[in-house]
PDB file of N, CA and C in Angstrom:
ATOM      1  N   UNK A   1      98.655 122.877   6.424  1.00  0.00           N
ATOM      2  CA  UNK A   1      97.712 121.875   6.883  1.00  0.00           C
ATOM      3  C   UNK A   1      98.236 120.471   6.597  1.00  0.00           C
ATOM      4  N   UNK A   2      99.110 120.512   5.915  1.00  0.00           N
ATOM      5  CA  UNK A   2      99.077 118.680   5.153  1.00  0.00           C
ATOM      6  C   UNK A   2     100.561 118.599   5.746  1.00  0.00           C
ATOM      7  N   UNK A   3     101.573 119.226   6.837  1.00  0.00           N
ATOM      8  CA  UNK A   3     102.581 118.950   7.384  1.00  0.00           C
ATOM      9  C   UNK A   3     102.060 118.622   8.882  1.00  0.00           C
ATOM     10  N   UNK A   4     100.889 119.045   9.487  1.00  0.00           N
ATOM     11  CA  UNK A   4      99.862 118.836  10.686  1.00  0.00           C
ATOM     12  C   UNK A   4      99.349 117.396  10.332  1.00  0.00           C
ATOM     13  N   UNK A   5      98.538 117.317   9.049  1.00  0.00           N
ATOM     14  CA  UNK A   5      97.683 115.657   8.962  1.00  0.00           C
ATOM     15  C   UNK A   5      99.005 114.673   8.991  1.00  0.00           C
ATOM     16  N   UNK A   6      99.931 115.389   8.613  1.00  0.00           N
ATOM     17  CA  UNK A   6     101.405 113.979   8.554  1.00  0.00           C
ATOM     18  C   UNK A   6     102.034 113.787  10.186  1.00  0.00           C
ATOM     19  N   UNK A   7     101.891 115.027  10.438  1.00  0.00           N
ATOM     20  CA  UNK A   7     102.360 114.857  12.086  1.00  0.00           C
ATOM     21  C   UNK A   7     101.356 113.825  12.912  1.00  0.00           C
ATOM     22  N   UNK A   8     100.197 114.573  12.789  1.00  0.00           N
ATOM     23  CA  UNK A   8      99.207 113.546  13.496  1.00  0.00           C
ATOM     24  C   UNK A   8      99.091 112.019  13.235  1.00  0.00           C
ATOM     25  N   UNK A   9      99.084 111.918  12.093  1.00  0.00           N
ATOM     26  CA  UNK A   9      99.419 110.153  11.387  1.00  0.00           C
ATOM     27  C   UNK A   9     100.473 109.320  12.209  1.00  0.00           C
ATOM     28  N   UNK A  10     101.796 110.445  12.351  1.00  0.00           N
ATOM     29  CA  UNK A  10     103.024 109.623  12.849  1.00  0.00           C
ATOM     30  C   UNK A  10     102.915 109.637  14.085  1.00  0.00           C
ATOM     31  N   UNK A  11     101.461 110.348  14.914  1.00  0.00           N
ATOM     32  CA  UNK A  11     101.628 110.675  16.304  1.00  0.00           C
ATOM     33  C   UNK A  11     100.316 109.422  16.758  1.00  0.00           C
ATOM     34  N   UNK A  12      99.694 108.642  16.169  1.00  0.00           N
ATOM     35  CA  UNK A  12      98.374 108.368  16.433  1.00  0.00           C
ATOM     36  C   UNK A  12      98.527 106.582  15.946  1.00  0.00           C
ATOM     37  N   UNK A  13      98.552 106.196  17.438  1.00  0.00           N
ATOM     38  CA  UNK A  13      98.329 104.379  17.148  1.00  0.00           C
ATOM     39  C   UNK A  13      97.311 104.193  16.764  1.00  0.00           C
ATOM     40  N   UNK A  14      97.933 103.551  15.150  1.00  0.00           N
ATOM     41  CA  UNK A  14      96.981 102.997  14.356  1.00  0.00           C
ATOM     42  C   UNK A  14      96.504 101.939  14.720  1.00  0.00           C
ATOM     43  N   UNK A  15      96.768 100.405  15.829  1.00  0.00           N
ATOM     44  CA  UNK A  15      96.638  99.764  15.829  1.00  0.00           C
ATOM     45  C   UNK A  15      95.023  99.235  15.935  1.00  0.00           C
ATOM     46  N   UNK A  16      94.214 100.638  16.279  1.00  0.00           N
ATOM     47  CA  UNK A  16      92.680  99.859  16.727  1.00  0.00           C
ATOM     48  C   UNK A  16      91.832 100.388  15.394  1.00  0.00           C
ATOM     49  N   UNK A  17      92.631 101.431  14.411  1.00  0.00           N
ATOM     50  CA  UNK A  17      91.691 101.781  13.623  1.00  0.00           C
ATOM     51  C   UNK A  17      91.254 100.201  12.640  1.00  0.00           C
ATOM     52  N   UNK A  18      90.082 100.602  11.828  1.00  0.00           N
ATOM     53  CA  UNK A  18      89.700  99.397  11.054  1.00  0.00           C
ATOM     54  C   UNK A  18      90.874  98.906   9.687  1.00  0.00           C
ATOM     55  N   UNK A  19      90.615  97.727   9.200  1.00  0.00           N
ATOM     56  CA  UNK A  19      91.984  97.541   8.769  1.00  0.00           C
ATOM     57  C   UNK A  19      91.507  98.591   7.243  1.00  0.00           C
ATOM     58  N   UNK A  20      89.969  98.855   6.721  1.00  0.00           N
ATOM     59  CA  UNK A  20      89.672  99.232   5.346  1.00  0.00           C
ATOM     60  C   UNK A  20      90.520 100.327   5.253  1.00  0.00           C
ATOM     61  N   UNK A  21      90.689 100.731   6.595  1.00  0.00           N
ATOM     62  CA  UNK A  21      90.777 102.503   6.447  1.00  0.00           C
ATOM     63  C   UNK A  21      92.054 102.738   6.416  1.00  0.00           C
ATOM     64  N   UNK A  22      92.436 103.981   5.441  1.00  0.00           N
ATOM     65  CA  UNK A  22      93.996 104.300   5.936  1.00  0.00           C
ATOM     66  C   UNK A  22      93.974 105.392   6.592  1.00  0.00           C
ATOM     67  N   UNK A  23      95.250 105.235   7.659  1.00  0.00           N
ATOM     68  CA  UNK A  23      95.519 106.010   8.932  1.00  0.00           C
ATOM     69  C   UNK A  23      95.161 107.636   8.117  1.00  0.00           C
ATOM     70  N   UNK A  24      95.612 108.224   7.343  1.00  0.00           N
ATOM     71  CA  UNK A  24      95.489 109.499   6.912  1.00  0.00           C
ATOM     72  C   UNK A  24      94.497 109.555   6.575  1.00  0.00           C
ATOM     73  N   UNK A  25      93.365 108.747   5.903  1.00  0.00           N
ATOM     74  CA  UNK A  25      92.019 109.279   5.645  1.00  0.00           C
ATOM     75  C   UNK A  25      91.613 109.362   7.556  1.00  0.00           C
ATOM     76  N   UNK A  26      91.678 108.426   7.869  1.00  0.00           N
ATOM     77  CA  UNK A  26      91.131 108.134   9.379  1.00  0.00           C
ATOM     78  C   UNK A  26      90.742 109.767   9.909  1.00  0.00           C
ATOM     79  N   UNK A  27      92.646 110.344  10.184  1.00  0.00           N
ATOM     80  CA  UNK A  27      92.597 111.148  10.724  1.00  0.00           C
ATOM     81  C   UNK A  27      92.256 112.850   9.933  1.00  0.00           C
ATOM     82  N   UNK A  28      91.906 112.738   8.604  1.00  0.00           N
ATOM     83  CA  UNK A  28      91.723 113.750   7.657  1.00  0.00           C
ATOM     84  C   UNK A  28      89.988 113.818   8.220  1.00  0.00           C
ATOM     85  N   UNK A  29      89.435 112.669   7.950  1.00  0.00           N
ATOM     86  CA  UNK A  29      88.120 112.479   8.767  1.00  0.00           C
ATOM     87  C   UNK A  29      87.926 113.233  10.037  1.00  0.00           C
ATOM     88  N   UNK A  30      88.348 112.656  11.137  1.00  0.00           N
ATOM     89  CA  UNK A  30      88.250 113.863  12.333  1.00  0.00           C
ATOM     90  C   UNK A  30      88.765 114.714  12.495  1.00  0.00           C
ATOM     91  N   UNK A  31      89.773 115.385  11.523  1.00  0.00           N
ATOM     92  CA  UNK A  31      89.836 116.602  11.811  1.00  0.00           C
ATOM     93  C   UNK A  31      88.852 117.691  11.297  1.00  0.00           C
ATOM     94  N   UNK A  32      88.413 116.789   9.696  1.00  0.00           N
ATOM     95  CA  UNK A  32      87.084 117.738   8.981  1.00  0.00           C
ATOM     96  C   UNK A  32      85.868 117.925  10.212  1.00  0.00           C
ATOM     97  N   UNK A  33      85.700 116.769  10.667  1.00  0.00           N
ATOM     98  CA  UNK A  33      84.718 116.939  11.613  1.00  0.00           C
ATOM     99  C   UNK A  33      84.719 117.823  12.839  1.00  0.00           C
ATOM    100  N   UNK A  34      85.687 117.976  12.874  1.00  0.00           N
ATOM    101  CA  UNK A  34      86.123 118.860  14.106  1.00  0.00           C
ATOM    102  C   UNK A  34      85.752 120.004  13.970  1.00  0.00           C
ATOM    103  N   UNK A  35      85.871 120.298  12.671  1.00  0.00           N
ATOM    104  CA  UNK A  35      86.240 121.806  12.094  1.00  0.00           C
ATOM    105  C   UNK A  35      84.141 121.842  11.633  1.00  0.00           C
ATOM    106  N   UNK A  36      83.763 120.707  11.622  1.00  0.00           N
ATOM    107  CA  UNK A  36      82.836 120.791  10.946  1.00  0.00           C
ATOM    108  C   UNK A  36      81.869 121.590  12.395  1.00  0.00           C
ATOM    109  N   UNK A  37      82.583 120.404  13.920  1.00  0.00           N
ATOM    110  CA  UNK A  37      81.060 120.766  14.686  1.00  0.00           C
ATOM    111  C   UNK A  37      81.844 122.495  15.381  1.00  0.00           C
ATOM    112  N   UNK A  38      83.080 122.751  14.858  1.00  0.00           N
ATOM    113  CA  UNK A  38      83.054 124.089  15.365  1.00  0.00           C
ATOM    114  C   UNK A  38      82.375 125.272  14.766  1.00  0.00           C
ATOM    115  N   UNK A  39      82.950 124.960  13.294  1.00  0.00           N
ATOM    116  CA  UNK A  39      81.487 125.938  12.228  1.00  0.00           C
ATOM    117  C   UNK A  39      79.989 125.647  13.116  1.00  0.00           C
ATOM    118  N   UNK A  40      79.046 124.516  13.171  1.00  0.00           N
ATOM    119  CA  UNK A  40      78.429 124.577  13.763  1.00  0.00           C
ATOM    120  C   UNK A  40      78.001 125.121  15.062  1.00  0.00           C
ATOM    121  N   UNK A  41      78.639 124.887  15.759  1.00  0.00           N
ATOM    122  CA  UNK A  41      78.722 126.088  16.598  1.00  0.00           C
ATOM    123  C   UNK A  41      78.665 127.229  16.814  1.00  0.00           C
ATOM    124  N   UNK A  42      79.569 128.063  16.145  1.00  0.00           N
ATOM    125  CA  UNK A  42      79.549 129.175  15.747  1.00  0.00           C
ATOM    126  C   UNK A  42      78.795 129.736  15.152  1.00  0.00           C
ATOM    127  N   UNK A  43      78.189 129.046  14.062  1.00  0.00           N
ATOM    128  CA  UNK A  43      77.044 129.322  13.847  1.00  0.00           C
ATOM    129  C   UNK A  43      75.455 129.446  14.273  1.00  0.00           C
ATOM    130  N   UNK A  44      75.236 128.431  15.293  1.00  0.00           N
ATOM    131  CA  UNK A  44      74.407 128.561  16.358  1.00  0.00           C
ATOM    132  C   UNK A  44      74.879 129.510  17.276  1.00  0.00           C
ATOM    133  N   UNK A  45      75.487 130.467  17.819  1.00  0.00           N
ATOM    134  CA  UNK A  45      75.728 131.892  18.262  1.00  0.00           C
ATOM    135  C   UNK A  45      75.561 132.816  17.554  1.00  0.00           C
ATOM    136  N   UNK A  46      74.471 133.784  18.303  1.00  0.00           N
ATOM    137  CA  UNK A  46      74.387 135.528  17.561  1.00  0.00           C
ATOM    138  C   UNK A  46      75.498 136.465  18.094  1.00  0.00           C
ATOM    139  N   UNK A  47      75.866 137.356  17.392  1.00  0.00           N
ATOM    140  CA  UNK A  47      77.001 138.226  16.985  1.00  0.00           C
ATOM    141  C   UNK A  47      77.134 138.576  19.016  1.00  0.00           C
ATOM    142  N   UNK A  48      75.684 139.206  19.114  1.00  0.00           N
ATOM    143  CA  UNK A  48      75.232 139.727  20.827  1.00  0.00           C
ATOM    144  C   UNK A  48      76.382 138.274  21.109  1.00  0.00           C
ATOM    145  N   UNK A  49      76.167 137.013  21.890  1.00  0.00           N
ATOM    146  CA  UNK A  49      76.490 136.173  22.515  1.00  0.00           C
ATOM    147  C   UNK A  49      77.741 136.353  22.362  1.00  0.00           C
ATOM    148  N   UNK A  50      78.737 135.997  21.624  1.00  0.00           N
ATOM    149  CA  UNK A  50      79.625 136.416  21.253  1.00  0.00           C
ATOM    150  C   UNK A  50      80.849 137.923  21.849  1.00  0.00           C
ATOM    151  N   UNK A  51      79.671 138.486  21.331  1.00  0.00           N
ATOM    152  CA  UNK A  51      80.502 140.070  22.006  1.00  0.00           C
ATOM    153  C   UNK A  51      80.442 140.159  24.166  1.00  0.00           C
ATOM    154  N   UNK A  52      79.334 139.843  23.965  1.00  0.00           N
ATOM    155  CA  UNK A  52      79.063 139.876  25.707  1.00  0.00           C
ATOM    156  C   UNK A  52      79.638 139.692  26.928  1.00  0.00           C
ATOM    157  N   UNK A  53      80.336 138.144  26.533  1.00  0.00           N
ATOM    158  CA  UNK A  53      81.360 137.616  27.392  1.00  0.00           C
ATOM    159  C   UNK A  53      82.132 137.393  26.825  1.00  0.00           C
ATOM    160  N   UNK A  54      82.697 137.354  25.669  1.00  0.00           N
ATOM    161  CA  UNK A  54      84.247 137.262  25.365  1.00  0.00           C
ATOM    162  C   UNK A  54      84.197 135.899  25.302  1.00  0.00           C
ATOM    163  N   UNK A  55      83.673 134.731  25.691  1.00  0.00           N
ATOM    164  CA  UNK A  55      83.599 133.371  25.789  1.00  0.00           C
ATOM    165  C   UNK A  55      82.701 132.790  24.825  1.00  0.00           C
ATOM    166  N   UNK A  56      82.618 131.306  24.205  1.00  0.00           N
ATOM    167  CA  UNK A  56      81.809 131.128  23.841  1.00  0.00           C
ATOM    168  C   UNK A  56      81.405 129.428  24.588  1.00  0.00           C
ATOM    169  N   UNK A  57      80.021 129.567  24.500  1.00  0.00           N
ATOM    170  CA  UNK A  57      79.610 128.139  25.106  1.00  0.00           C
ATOM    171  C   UNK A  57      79.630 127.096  24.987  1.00  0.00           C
ATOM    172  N   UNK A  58      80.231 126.019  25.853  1.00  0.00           N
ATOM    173  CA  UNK A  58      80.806 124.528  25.310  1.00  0.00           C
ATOM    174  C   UNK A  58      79.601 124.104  24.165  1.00  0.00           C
ATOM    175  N   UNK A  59      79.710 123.404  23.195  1.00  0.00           N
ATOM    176  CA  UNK A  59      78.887 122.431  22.742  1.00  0.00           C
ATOM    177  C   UNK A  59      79.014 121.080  23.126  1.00  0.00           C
ATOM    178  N   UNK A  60      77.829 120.219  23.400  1.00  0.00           N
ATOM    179  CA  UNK A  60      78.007 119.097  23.817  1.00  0.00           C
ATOM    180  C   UNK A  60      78.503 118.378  22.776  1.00  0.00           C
ATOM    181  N   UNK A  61      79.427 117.725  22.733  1.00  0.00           N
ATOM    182  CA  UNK A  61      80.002 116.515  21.629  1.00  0.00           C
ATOM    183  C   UNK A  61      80.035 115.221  21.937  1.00  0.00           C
ATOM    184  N   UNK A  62      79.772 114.761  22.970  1.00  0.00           N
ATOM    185  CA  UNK A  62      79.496 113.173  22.932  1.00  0.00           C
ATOM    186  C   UNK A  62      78.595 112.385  22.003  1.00  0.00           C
ATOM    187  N   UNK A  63      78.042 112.853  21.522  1.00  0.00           N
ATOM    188  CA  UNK A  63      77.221 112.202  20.768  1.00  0.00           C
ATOM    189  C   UNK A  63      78.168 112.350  19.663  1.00  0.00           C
ATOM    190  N   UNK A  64      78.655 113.433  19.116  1.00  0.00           N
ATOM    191  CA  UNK A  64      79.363 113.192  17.566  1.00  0.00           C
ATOM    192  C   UNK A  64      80.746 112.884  17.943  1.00  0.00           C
ATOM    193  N   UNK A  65      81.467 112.670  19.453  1.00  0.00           N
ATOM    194  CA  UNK A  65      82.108 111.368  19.849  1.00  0.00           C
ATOM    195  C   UNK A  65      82.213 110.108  19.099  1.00  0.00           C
ATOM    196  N   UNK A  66      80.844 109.755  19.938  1.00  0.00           N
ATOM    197  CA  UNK A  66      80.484 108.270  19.948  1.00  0.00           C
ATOM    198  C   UNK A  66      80.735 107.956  18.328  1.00  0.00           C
ATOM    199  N   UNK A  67      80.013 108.662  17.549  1.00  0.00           N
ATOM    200  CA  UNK A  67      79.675 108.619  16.365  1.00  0.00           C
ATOM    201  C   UNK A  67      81.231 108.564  15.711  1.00  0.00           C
ATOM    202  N   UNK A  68      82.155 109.189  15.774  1.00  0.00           N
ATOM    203  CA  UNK A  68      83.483 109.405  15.461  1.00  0.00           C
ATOM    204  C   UNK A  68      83.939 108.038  15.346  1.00  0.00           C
ATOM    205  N   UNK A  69      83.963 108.030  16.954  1.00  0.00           N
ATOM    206  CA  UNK A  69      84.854 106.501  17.297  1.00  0.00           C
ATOM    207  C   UNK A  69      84.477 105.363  16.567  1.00  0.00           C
ATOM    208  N   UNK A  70      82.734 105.027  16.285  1.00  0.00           N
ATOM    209  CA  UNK A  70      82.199 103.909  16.000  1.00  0.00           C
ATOM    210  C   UNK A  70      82.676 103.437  14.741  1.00  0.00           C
ATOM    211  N   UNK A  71      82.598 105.126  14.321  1.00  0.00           N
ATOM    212  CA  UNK A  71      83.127 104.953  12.322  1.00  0.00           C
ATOM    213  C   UNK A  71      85.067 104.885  12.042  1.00  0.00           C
ATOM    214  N   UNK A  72      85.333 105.031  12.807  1.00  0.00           N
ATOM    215  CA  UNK A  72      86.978 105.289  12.860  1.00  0.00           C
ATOM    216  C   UNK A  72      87.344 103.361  12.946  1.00  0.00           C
ATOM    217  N   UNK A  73      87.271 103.166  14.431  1.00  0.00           N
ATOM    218  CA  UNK A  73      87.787 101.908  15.003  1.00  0.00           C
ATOM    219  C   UNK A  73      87.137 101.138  14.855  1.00  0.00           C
ATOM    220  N   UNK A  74      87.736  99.535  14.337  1.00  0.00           N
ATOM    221  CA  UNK A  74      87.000  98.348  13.790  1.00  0.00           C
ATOM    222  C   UNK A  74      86.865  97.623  15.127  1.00  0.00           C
ATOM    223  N   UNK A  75      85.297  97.207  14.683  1.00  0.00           N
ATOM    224  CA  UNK A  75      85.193  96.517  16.224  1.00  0.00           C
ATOM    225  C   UNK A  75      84.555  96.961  17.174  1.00  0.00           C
ATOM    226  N   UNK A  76      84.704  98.210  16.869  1.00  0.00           N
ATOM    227  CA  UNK A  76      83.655  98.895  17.924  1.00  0.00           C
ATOM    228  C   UNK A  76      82.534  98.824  17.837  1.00  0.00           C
ATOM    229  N   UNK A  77      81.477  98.823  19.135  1.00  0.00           N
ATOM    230  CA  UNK A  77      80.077  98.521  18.865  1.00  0.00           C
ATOM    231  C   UNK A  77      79.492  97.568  18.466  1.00  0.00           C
ATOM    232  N   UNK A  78      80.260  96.866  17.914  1.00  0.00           N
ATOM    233  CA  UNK A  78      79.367  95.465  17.099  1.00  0.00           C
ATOM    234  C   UNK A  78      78.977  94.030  18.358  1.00  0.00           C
TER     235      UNK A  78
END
């Protein structure tokens, strides 16, 4: 995991994040979150849903988008 958060760091213009933040918390941040609204997810599905179609159903994420970006990049929203 921590040869992935270094890849992503060296892969990801820092230039719009806020200046408080450092690039590796930045991106340690959305990836927890990522992982956070997929647990969620998954967890809102019963075992049935799951087995039925072999697929599972988009969750909407714009909202924990928006929310991402606002807290990531300085400047935004204000």
């Amino acid at each position: 995991m921590e040869h992935a958060i270094e890849l992503l760091v060296s892969r990801v213009d820092h230039n719009c994040f806020r200046t408080d933040i450092e690039p590796r918390q930045a991106v340690e941040f959305v990836l927890l979150s990522l992982e956070a609204l997929i647990t969620k997810q998954m967890s809102s599905l019963n075992e049935q849903e799951l087995d039925e179609g072999g697929t599972v159903p988009a969750l909407d994420t714009s909202l924990y988008k928006h929310m991402l970006k606002y807290g990531v990049y300085r400047g935004a929203g204000k």
